[in-house]
PDB file of N, CA and C in Angstrom:
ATOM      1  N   UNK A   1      19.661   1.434  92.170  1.00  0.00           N
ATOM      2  CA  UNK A   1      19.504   1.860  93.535  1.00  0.00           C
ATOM      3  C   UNK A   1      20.871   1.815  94.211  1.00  0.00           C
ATOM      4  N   UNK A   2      21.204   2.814  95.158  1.00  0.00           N
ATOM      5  CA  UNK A   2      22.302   2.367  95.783  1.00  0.00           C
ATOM      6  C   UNK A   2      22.287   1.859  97.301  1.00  0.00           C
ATOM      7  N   UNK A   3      22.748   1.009  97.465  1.00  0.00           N
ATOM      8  CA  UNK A   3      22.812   0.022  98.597  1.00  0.00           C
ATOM      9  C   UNK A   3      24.207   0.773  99.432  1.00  0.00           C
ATOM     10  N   UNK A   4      24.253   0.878 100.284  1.00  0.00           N
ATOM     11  CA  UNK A   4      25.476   0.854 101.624  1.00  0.00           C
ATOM     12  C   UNK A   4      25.943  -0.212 102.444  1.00  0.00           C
ATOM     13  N   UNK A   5      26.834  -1.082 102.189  1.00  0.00           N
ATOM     14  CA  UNK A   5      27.153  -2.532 103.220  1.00  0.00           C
ATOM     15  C   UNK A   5      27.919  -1.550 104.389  1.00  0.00           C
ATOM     16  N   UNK A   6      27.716  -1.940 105.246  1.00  0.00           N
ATOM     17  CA  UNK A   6      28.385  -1.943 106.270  1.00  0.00           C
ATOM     18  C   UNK A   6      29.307  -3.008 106.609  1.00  0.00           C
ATOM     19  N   UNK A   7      30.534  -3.298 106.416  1.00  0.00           N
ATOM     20  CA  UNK A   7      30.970  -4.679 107.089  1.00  0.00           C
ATOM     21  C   UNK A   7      31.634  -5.441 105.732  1.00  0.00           C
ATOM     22  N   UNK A   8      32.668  -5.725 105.688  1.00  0.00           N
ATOM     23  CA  UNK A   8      33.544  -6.012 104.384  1.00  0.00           C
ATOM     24  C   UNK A   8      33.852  -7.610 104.569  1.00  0.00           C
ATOM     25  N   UNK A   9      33.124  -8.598 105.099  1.00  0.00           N
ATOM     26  CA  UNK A   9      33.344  -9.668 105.727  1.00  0.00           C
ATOM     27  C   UNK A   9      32.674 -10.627 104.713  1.00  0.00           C
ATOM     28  N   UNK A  10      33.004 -11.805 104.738  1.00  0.00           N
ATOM     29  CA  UNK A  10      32.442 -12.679 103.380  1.00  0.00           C
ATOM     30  C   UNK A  10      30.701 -12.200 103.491  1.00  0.00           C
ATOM     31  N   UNK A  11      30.387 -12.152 104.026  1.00  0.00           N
ATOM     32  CA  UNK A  11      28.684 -11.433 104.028  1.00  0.00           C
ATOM     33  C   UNK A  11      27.956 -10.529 103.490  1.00  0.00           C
ATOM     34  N   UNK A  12      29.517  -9.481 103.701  1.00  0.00           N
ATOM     35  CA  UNK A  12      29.323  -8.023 103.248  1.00  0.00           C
ATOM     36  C   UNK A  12      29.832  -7.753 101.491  1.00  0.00           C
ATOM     37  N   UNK A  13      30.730  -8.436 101.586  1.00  0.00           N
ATOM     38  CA  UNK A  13      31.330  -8.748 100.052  1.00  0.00           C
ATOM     39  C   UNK A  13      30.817  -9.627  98.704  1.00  0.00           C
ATOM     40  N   UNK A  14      30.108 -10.792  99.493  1.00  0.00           N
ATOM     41  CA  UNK A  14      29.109 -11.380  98.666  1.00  0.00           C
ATOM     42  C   UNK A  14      27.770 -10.691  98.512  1.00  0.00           C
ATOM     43  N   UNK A  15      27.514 -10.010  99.189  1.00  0.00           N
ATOM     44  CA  UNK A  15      25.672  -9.443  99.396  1.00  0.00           C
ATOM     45  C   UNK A  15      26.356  -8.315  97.898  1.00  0.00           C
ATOM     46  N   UNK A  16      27.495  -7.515  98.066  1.00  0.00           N
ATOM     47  CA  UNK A  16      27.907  -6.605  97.318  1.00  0.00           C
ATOM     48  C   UNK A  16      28.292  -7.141  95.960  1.00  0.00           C
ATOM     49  N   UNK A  17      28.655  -8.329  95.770  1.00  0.00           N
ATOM     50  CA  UNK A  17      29.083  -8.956  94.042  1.00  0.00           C
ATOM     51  C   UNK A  17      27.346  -9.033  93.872  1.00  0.00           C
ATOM     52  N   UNK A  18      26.614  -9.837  94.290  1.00  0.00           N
ATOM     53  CA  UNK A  18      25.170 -10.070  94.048  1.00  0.00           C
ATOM     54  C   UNK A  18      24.546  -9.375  93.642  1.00  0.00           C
ATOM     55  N   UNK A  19      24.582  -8.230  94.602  1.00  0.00           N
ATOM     56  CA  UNK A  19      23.599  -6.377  94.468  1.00  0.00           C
ATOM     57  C   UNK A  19      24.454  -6.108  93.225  1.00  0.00           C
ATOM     58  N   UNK A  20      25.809  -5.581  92.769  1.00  0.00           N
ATOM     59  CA  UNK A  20      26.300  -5.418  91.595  1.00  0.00           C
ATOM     60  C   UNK A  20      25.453  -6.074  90.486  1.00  0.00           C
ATOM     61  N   UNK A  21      25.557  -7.587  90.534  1.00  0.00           N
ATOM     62  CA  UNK A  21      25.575  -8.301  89.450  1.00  0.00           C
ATOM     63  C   UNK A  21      23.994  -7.733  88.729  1.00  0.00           C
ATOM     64  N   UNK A  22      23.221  -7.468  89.810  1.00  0.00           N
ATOM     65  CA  UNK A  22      21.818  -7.133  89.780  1.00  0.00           C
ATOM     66  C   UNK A  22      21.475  -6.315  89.092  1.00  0.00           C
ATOM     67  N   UNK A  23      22.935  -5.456  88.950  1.00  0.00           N
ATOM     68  CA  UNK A  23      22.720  -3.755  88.292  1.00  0.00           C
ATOM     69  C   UNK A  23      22.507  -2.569  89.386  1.00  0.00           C
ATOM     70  N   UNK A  24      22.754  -2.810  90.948  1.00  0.00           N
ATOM     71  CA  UNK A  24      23.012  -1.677  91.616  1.00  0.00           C
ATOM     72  C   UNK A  24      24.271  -1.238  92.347  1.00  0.00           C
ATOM     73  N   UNK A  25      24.144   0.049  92.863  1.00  0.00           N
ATOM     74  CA  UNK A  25      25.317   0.836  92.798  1.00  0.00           C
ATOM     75  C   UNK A  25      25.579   0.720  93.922  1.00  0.00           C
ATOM     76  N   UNK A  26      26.529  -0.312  94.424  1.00  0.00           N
ATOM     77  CA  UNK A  26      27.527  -0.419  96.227  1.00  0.00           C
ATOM     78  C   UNK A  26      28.346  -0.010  96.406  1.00  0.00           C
ATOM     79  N   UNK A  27      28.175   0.223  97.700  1.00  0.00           N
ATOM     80  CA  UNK A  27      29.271   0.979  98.825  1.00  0.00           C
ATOM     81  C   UNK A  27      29.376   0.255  99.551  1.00  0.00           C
ATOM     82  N   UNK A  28      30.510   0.452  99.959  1.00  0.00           N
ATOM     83  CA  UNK A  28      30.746  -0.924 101.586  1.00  0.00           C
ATOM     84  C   UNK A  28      31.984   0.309 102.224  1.00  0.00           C
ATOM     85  N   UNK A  29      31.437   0.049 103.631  1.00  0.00           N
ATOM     86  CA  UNK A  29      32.554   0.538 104.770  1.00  0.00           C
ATOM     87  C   UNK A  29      32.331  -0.378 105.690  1.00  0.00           C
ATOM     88  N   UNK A  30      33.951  -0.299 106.130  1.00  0.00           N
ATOM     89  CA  UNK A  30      34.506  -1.409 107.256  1.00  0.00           C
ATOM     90  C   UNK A  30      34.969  -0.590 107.941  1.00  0.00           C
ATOM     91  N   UNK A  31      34.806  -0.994 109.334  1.00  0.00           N
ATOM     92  CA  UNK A  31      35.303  -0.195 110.433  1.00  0.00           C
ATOM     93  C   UNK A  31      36.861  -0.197 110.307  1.00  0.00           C
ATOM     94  N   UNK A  32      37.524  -1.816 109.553  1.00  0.00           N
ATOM     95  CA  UNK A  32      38.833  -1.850 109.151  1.00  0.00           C
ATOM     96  C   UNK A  32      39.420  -1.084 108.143  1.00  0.00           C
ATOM     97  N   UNK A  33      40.089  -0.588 108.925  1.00  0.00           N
ATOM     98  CA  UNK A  33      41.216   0.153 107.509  1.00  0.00           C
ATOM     99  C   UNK A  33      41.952  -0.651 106.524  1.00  0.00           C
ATOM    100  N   UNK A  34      42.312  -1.693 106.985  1.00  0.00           N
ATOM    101  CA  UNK A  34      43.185  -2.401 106.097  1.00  0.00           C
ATOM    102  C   UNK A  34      41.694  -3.214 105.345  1.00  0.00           C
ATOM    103  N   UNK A  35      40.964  -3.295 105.770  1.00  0.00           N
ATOM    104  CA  UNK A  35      39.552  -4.137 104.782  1.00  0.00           C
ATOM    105  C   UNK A  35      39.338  -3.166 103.448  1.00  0.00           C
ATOM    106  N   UNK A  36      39.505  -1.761 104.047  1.00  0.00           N
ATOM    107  CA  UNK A  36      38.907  -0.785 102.722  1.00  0.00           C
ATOM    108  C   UNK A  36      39.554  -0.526 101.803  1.00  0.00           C
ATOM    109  N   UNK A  37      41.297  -0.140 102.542  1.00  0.00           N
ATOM    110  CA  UNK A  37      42.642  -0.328 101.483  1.00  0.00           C
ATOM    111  C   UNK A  37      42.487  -1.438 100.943  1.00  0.00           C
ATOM    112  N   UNK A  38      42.083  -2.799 101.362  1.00  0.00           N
ATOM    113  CA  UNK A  38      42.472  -3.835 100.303  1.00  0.00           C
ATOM    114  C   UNK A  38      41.077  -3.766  99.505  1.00  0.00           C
ATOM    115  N   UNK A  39      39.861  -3.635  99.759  1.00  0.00           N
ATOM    116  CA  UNK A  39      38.898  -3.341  98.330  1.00  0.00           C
ATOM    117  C   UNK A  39      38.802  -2.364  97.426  1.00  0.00           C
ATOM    118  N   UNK A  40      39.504  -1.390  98.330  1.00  0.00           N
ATOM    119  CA  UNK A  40      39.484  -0.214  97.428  1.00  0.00           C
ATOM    120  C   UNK A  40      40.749   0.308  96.135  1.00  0.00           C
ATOM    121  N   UNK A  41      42.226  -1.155  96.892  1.00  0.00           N
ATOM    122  CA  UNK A  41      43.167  -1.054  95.683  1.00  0.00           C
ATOM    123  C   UNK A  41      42.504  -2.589  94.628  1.00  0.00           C
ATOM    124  N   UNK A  42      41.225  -3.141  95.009  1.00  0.00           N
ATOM    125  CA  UNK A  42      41.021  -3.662  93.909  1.00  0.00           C
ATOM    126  C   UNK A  42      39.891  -3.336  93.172  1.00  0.00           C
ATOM    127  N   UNK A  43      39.555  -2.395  93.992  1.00  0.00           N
ATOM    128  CA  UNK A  43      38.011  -1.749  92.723  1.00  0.00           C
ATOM    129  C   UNK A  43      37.001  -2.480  93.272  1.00  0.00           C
ATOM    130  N   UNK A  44      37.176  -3.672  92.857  1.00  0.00           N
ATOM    131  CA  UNK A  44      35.947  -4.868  92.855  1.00  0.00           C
ATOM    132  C   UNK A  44      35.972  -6.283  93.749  1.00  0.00           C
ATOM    133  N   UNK A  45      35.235  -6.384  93.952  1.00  0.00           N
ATOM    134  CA  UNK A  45      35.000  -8.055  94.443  1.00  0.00           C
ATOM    135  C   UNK A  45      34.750  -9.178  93.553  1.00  0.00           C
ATOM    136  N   UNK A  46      35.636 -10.033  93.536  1.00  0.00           N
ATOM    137  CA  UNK A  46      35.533 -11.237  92.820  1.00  0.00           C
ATOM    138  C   UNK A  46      35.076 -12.584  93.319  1.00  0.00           C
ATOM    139  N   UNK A  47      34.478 -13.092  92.631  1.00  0.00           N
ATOM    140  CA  UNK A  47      33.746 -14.406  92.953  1.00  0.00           C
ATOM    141  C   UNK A  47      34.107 -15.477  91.879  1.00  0.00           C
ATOM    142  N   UNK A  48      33.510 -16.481  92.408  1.00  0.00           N
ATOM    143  CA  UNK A  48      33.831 -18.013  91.850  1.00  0.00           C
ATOM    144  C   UNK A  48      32.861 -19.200  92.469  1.00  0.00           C
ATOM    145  N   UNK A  49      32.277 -19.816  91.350  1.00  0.00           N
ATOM    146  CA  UNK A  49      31.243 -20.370  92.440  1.00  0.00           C
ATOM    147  C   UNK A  49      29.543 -20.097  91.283  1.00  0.00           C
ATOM    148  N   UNK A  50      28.484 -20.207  92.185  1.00  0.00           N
ATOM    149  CA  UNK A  50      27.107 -19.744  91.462  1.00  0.00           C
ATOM    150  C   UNK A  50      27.146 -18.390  90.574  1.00  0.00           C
ATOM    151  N   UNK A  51      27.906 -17.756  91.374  1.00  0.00           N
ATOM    152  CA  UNK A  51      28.057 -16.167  90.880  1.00  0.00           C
ATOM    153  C   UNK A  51      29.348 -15.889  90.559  1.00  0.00           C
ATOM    154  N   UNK A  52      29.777 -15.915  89.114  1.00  0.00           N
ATOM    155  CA  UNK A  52      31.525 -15.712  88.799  1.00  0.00           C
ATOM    156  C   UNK A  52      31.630 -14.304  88.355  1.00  0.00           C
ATOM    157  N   UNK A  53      33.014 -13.980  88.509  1.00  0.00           N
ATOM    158  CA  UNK A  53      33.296 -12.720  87.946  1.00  0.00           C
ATOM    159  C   UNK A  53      33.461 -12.005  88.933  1.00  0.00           C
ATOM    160  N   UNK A  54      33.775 -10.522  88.517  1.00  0.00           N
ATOM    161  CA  UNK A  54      34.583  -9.138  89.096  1.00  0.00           C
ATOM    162  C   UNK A  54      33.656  -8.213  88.992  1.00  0.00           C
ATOM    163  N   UNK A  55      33.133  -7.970  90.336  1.00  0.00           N
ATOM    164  CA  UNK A  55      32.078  -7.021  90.401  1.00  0.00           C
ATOM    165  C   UNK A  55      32.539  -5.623  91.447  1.00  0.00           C
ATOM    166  N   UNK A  56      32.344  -4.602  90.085  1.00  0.00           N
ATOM    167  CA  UNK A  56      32.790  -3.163  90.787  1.00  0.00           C
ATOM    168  C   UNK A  56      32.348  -2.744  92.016  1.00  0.00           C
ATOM    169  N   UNK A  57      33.053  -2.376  92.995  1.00  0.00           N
ATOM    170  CA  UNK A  57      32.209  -1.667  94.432  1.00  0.00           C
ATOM    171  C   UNK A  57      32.883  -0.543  94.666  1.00  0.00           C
ATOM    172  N   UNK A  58      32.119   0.319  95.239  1.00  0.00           N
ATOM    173  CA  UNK A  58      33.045   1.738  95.929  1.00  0.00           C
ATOM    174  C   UNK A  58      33.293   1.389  96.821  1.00  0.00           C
ATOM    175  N   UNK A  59      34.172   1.745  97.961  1.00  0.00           N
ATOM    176  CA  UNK A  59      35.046   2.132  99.141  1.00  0.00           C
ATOM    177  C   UNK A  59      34.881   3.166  99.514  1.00  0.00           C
ATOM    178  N   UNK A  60      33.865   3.377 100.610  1.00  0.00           N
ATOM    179  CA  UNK A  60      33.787   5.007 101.619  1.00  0.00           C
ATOM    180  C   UNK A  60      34.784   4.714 102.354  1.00  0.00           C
ATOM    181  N   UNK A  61      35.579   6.130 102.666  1.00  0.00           N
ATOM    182  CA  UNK A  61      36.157   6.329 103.536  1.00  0.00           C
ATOM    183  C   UNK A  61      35.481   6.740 104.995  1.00  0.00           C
ATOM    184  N   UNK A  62      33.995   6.836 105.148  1.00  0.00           N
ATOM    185  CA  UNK A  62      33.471   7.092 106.428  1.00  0.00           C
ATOM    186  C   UNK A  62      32.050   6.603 105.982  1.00  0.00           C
ATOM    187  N   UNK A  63      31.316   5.849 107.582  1.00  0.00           N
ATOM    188  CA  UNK A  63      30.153   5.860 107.317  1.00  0.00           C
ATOM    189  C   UNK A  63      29.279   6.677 106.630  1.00  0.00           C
ATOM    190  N   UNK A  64      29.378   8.231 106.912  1.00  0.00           N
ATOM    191  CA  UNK A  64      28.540   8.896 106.157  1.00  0.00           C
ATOM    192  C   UNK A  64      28.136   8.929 104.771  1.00  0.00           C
ATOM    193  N   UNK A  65      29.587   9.171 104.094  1.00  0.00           N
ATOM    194  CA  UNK A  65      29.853   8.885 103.050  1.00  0.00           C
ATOM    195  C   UNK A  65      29.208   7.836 102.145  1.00  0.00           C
ATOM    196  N   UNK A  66      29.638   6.303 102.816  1.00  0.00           N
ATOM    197  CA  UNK A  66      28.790   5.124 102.442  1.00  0.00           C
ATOM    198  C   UNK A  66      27.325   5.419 102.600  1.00  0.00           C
ATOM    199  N   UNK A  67      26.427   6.087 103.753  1.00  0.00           N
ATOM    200  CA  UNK A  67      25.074   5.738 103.708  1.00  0.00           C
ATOM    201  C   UNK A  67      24.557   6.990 103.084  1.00  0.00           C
ATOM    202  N   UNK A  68      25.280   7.995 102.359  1.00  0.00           N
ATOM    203  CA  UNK A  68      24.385   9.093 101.456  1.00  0.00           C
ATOM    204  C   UNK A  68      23.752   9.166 100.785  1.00  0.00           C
ATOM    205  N   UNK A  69      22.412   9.312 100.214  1.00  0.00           N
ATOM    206  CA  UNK A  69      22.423   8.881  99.446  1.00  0.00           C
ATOM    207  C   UNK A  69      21.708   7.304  99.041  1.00  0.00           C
ATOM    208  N   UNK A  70      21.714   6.663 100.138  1.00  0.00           N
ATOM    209  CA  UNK A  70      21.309   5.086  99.674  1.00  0.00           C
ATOM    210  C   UNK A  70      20.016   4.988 100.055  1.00  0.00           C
ATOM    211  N   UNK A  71      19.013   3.914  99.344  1.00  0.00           N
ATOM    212  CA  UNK A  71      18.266   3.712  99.630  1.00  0.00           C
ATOM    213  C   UNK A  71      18.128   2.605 100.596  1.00  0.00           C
ATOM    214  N   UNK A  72      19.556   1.446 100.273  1.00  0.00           N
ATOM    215  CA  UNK A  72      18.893   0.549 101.145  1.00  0.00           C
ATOM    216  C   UNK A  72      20.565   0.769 102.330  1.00  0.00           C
ATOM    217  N   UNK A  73      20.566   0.374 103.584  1.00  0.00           N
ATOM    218  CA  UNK A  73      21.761   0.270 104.480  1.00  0.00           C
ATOM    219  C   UNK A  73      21.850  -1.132 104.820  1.00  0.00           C
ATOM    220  N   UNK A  74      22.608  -2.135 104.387  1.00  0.00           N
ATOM    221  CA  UNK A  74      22.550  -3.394 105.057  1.00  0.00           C
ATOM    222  C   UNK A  74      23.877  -3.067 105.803  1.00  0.00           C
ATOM    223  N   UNK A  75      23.608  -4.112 107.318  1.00  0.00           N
ATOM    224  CA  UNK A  75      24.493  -4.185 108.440  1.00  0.00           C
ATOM    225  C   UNK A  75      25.021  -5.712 107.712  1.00  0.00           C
ATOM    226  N   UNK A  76      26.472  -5.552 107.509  1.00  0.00           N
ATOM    227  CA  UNK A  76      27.023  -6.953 107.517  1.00  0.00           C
ATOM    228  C   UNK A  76      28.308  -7.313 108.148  1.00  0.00           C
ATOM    229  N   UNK A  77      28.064  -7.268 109.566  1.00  0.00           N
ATOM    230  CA  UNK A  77      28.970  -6.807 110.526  1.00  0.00           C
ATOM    231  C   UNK A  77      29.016  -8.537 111.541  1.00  0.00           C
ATOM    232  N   UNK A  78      29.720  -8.657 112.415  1.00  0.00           N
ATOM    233  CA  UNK A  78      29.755  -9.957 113.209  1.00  0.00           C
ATOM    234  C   UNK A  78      29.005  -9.105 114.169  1.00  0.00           C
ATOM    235  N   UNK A  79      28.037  -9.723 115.181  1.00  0.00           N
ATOM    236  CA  UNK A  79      27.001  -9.412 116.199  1.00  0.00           C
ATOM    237  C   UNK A  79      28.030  -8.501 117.083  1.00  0.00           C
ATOM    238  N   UNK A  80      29.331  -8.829 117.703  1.00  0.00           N
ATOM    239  CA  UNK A  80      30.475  -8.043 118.691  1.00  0.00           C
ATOM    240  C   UNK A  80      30.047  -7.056 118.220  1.00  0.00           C
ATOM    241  N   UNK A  81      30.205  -6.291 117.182  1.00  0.00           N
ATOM    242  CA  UNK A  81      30.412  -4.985 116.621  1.00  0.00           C
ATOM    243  C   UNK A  81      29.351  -4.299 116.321  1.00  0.00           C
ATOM    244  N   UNK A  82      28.037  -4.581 116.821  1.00  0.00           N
ATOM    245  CA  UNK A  82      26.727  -4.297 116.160  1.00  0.00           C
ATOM    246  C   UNK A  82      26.462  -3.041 117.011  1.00  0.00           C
ATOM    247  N   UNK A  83      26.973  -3.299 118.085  1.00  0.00           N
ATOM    248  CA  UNK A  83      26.750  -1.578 118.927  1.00  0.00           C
ATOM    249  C   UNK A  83      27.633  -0.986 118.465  1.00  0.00           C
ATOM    250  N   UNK A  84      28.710  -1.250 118.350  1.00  0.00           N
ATOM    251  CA  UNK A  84      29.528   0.322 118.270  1.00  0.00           C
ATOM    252  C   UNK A  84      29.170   0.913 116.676  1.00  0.00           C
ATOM    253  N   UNK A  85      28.740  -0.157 115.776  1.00  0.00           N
ATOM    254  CA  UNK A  85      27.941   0.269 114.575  1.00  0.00           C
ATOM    255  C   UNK A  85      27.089   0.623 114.621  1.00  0.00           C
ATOM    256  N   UNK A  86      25.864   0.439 115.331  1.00  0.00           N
ATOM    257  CA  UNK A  86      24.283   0.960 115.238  1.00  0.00           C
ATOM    258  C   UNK A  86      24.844   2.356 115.742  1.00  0.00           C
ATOM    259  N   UNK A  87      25.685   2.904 116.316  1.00  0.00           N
ATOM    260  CA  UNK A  87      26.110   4.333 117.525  1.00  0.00           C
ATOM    261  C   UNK A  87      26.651   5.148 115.955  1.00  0.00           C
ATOM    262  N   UNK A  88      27.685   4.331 115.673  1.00  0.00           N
ATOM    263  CA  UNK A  88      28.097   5.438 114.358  1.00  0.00           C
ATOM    264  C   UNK A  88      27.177   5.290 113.411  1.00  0.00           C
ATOM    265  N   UNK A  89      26.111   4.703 112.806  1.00  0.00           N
ATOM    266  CA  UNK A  89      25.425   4.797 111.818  1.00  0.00           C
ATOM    267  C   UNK A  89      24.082   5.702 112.000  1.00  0.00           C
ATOM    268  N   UNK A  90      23.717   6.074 113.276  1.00  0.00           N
ATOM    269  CA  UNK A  90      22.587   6.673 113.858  1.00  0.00           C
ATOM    270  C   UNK A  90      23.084   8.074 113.630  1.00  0.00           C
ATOM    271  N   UNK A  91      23.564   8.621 113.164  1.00  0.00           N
ATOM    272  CA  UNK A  91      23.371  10.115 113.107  1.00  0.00           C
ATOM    273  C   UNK A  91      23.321  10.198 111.519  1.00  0.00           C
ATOM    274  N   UNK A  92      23.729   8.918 110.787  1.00  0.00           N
ATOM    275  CA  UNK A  92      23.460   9.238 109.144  1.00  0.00           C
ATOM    276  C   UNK A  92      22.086   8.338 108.589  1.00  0.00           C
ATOM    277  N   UNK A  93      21.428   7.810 109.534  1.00  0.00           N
ATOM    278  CA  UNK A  93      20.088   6.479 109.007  1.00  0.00           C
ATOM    279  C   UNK A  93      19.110   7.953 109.332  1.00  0.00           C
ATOM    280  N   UNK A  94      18.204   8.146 108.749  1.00  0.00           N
ATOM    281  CA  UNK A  94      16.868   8.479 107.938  1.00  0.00           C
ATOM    282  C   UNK A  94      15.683   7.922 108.012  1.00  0.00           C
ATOM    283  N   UNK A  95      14.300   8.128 108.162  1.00  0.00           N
ATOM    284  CA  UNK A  95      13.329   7.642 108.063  1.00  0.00           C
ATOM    285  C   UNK A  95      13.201   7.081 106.561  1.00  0.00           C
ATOM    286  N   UNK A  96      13.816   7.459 105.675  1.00  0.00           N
ATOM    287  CA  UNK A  96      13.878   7.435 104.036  1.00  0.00           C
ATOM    288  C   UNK A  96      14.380   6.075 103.677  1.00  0.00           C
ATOM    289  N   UNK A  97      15.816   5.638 104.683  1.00  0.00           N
ATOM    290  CA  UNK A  97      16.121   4.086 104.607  1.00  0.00           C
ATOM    291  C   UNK A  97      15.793   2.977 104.713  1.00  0.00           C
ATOM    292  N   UNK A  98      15.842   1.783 104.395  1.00  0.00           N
ATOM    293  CA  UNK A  98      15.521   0.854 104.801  1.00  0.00           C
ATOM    294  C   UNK A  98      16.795   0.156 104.754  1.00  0.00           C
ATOM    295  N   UNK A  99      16.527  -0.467 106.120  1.00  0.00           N
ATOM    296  CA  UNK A  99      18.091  -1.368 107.263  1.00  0.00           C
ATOM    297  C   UNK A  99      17.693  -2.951 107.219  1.00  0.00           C
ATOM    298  N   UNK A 100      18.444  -3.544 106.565  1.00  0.00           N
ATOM    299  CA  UNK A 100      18.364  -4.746 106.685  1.00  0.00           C
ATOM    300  C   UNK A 100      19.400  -4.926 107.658  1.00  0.00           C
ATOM    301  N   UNK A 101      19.268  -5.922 108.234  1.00  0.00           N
ATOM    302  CA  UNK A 101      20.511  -6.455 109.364  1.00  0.00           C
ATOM    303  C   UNK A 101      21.053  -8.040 109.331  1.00  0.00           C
ATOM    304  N   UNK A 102      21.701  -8.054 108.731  1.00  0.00           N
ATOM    305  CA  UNK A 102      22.530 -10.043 108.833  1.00  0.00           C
ATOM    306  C   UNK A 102      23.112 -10.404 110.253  1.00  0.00           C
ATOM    307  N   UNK A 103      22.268 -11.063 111.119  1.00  0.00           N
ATOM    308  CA  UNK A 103      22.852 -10.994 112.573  1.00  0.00           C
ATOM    309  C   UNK A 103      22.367 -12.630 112.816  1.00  0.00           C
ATOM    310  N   UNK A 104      23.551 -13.178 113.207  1.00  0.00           N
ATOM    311  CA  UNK A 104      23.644 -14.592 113.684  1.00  0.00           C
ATOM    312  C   UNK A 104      23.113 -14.325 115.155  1.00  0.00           C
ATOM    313  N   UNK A 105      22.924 -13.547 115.401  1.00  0.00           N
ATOM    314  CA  UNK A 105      21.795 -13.333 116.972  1.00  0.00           C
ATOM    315  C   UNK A 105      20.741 -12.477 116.738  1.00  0.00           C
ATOM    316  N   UNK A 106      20.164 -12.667 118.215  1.00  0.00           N
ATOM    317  CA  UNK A 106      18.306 -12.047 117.238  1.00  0.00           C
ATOM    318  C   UNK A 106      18.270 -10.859 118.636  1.00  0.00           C
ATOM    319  N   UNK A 107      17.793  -9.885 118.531  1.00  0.00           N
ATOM    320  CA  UNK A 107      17.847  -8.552 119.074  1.00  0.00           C
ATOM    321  C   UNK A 107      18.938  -7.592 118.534  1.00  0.00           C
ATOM    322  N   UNK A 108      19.134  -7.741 117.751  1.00  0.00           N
ATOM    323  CA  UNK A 108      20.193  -6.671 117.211  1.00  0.00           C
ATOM    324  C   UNK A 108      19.516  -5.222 116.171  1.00  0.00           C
ATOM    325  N   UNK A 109      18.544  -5.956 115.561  1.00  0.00           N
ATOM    326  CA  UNK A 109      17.866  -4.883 115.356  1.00  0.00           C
ATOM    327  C   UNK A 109      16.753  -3.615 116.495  1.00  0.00           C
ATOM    328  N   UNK A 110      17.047  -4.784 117.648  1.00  0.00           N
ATOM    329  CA  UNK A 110      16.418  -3.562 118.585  1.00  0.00           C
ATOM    330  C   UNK A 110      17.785  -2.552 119.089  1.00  0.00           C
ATOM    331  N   UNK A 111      18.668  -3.183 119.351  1.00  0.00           N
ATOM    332  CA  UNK A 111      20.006  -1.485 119.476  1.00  0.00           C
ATOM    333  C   UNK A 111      19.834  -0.994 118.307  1.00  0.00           C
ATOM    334  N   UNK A 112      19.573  -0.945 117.461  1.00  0.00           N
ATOM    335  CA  UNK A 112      19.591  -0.021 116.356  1.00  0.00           C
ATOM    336  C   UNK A 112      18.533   1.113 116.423  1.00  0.00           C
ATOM    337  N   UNK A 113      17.233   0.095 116.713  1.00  0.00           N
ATOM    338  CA  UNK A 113      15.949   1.329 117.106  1.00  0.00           C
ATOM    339  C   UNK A 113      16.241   2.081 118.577  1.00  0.00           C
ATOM    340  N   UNK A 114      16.770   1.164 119.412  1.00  0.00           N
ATOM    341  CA  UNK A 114      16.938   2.410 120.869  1.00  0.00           C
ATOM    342  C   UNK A 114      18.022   3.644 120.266  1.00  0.00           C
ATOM    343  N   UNK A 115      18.901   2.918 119.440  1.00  0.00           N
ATOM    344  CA  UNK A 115      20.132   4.068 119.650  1.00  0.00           C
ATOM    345  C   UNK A 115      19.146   5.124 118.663  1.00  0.00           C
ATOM    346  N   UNK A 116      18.668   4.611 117.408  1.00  0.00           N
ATOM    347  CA  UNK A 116      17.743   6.066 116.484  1.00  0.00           C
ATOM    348  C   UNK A 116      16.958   6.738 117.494  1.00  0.00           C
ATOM    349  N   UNK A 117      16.077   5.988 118.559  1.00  0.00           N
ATOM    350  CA  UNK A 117      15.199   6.798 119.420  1.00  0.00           C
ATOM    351  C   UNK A 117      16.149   7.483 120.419  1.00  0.00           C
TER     352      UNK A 117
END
């Protein structure tokens, strides 16, 4: 299956070695440029710990890109950034997706449904 992270942050990078290790196919986009240049000149995410090893990920260069295609979209973003993400991810999310959201605050999945409605 392919998964889309949103958010290149220890959250977004571990959820992505895990989903790899699992046998599915990740994407991660960061609103940071310098987050995507640095995963994308290493291919992969590496771990150490419960889960060891070098696990391959792609690097979109644009949201769209990252959520084409995917079945699942996880948000792994810090709560600050959850609007200006739910705004750019709403013209590529689908009734077809399913959005998980990692949010250290609780209403964040409702900007996501106002901005789709």
């Amino acid at each position: 299956m392919k998964v889309a992270i949103i958010g290149a942050g220890a959250v977004g990078v571990s959820s992505a070695a895990l989903l790899t290790a699992r046998g599915h196919e990740v994407w991660i986009w960061s609103a940071f440029e310098e987050e995507r240049q640095e995963l994308h000149a290493k291919g992969a995410v590496s771990c150490e710990g419960d889960l060891q090893g070098s696990f391959a990920v792609k690097v979109a260069s644009g949201v769209d890109e990252c959520v084409r295609q995917a079945s699942v979209v996880m948000i792994a973003a810090p709560a600050f950034a959850h609007q200006s993400l739910m705004q750019a991810l709403s013209s590529s999310i689908t009734d077809e997706h399913t959005v998980v959201v990692h949010s250290a605050t609780a209403m964040t999945s409702l900007i996501l449904a106002r901005q789709l409605a």
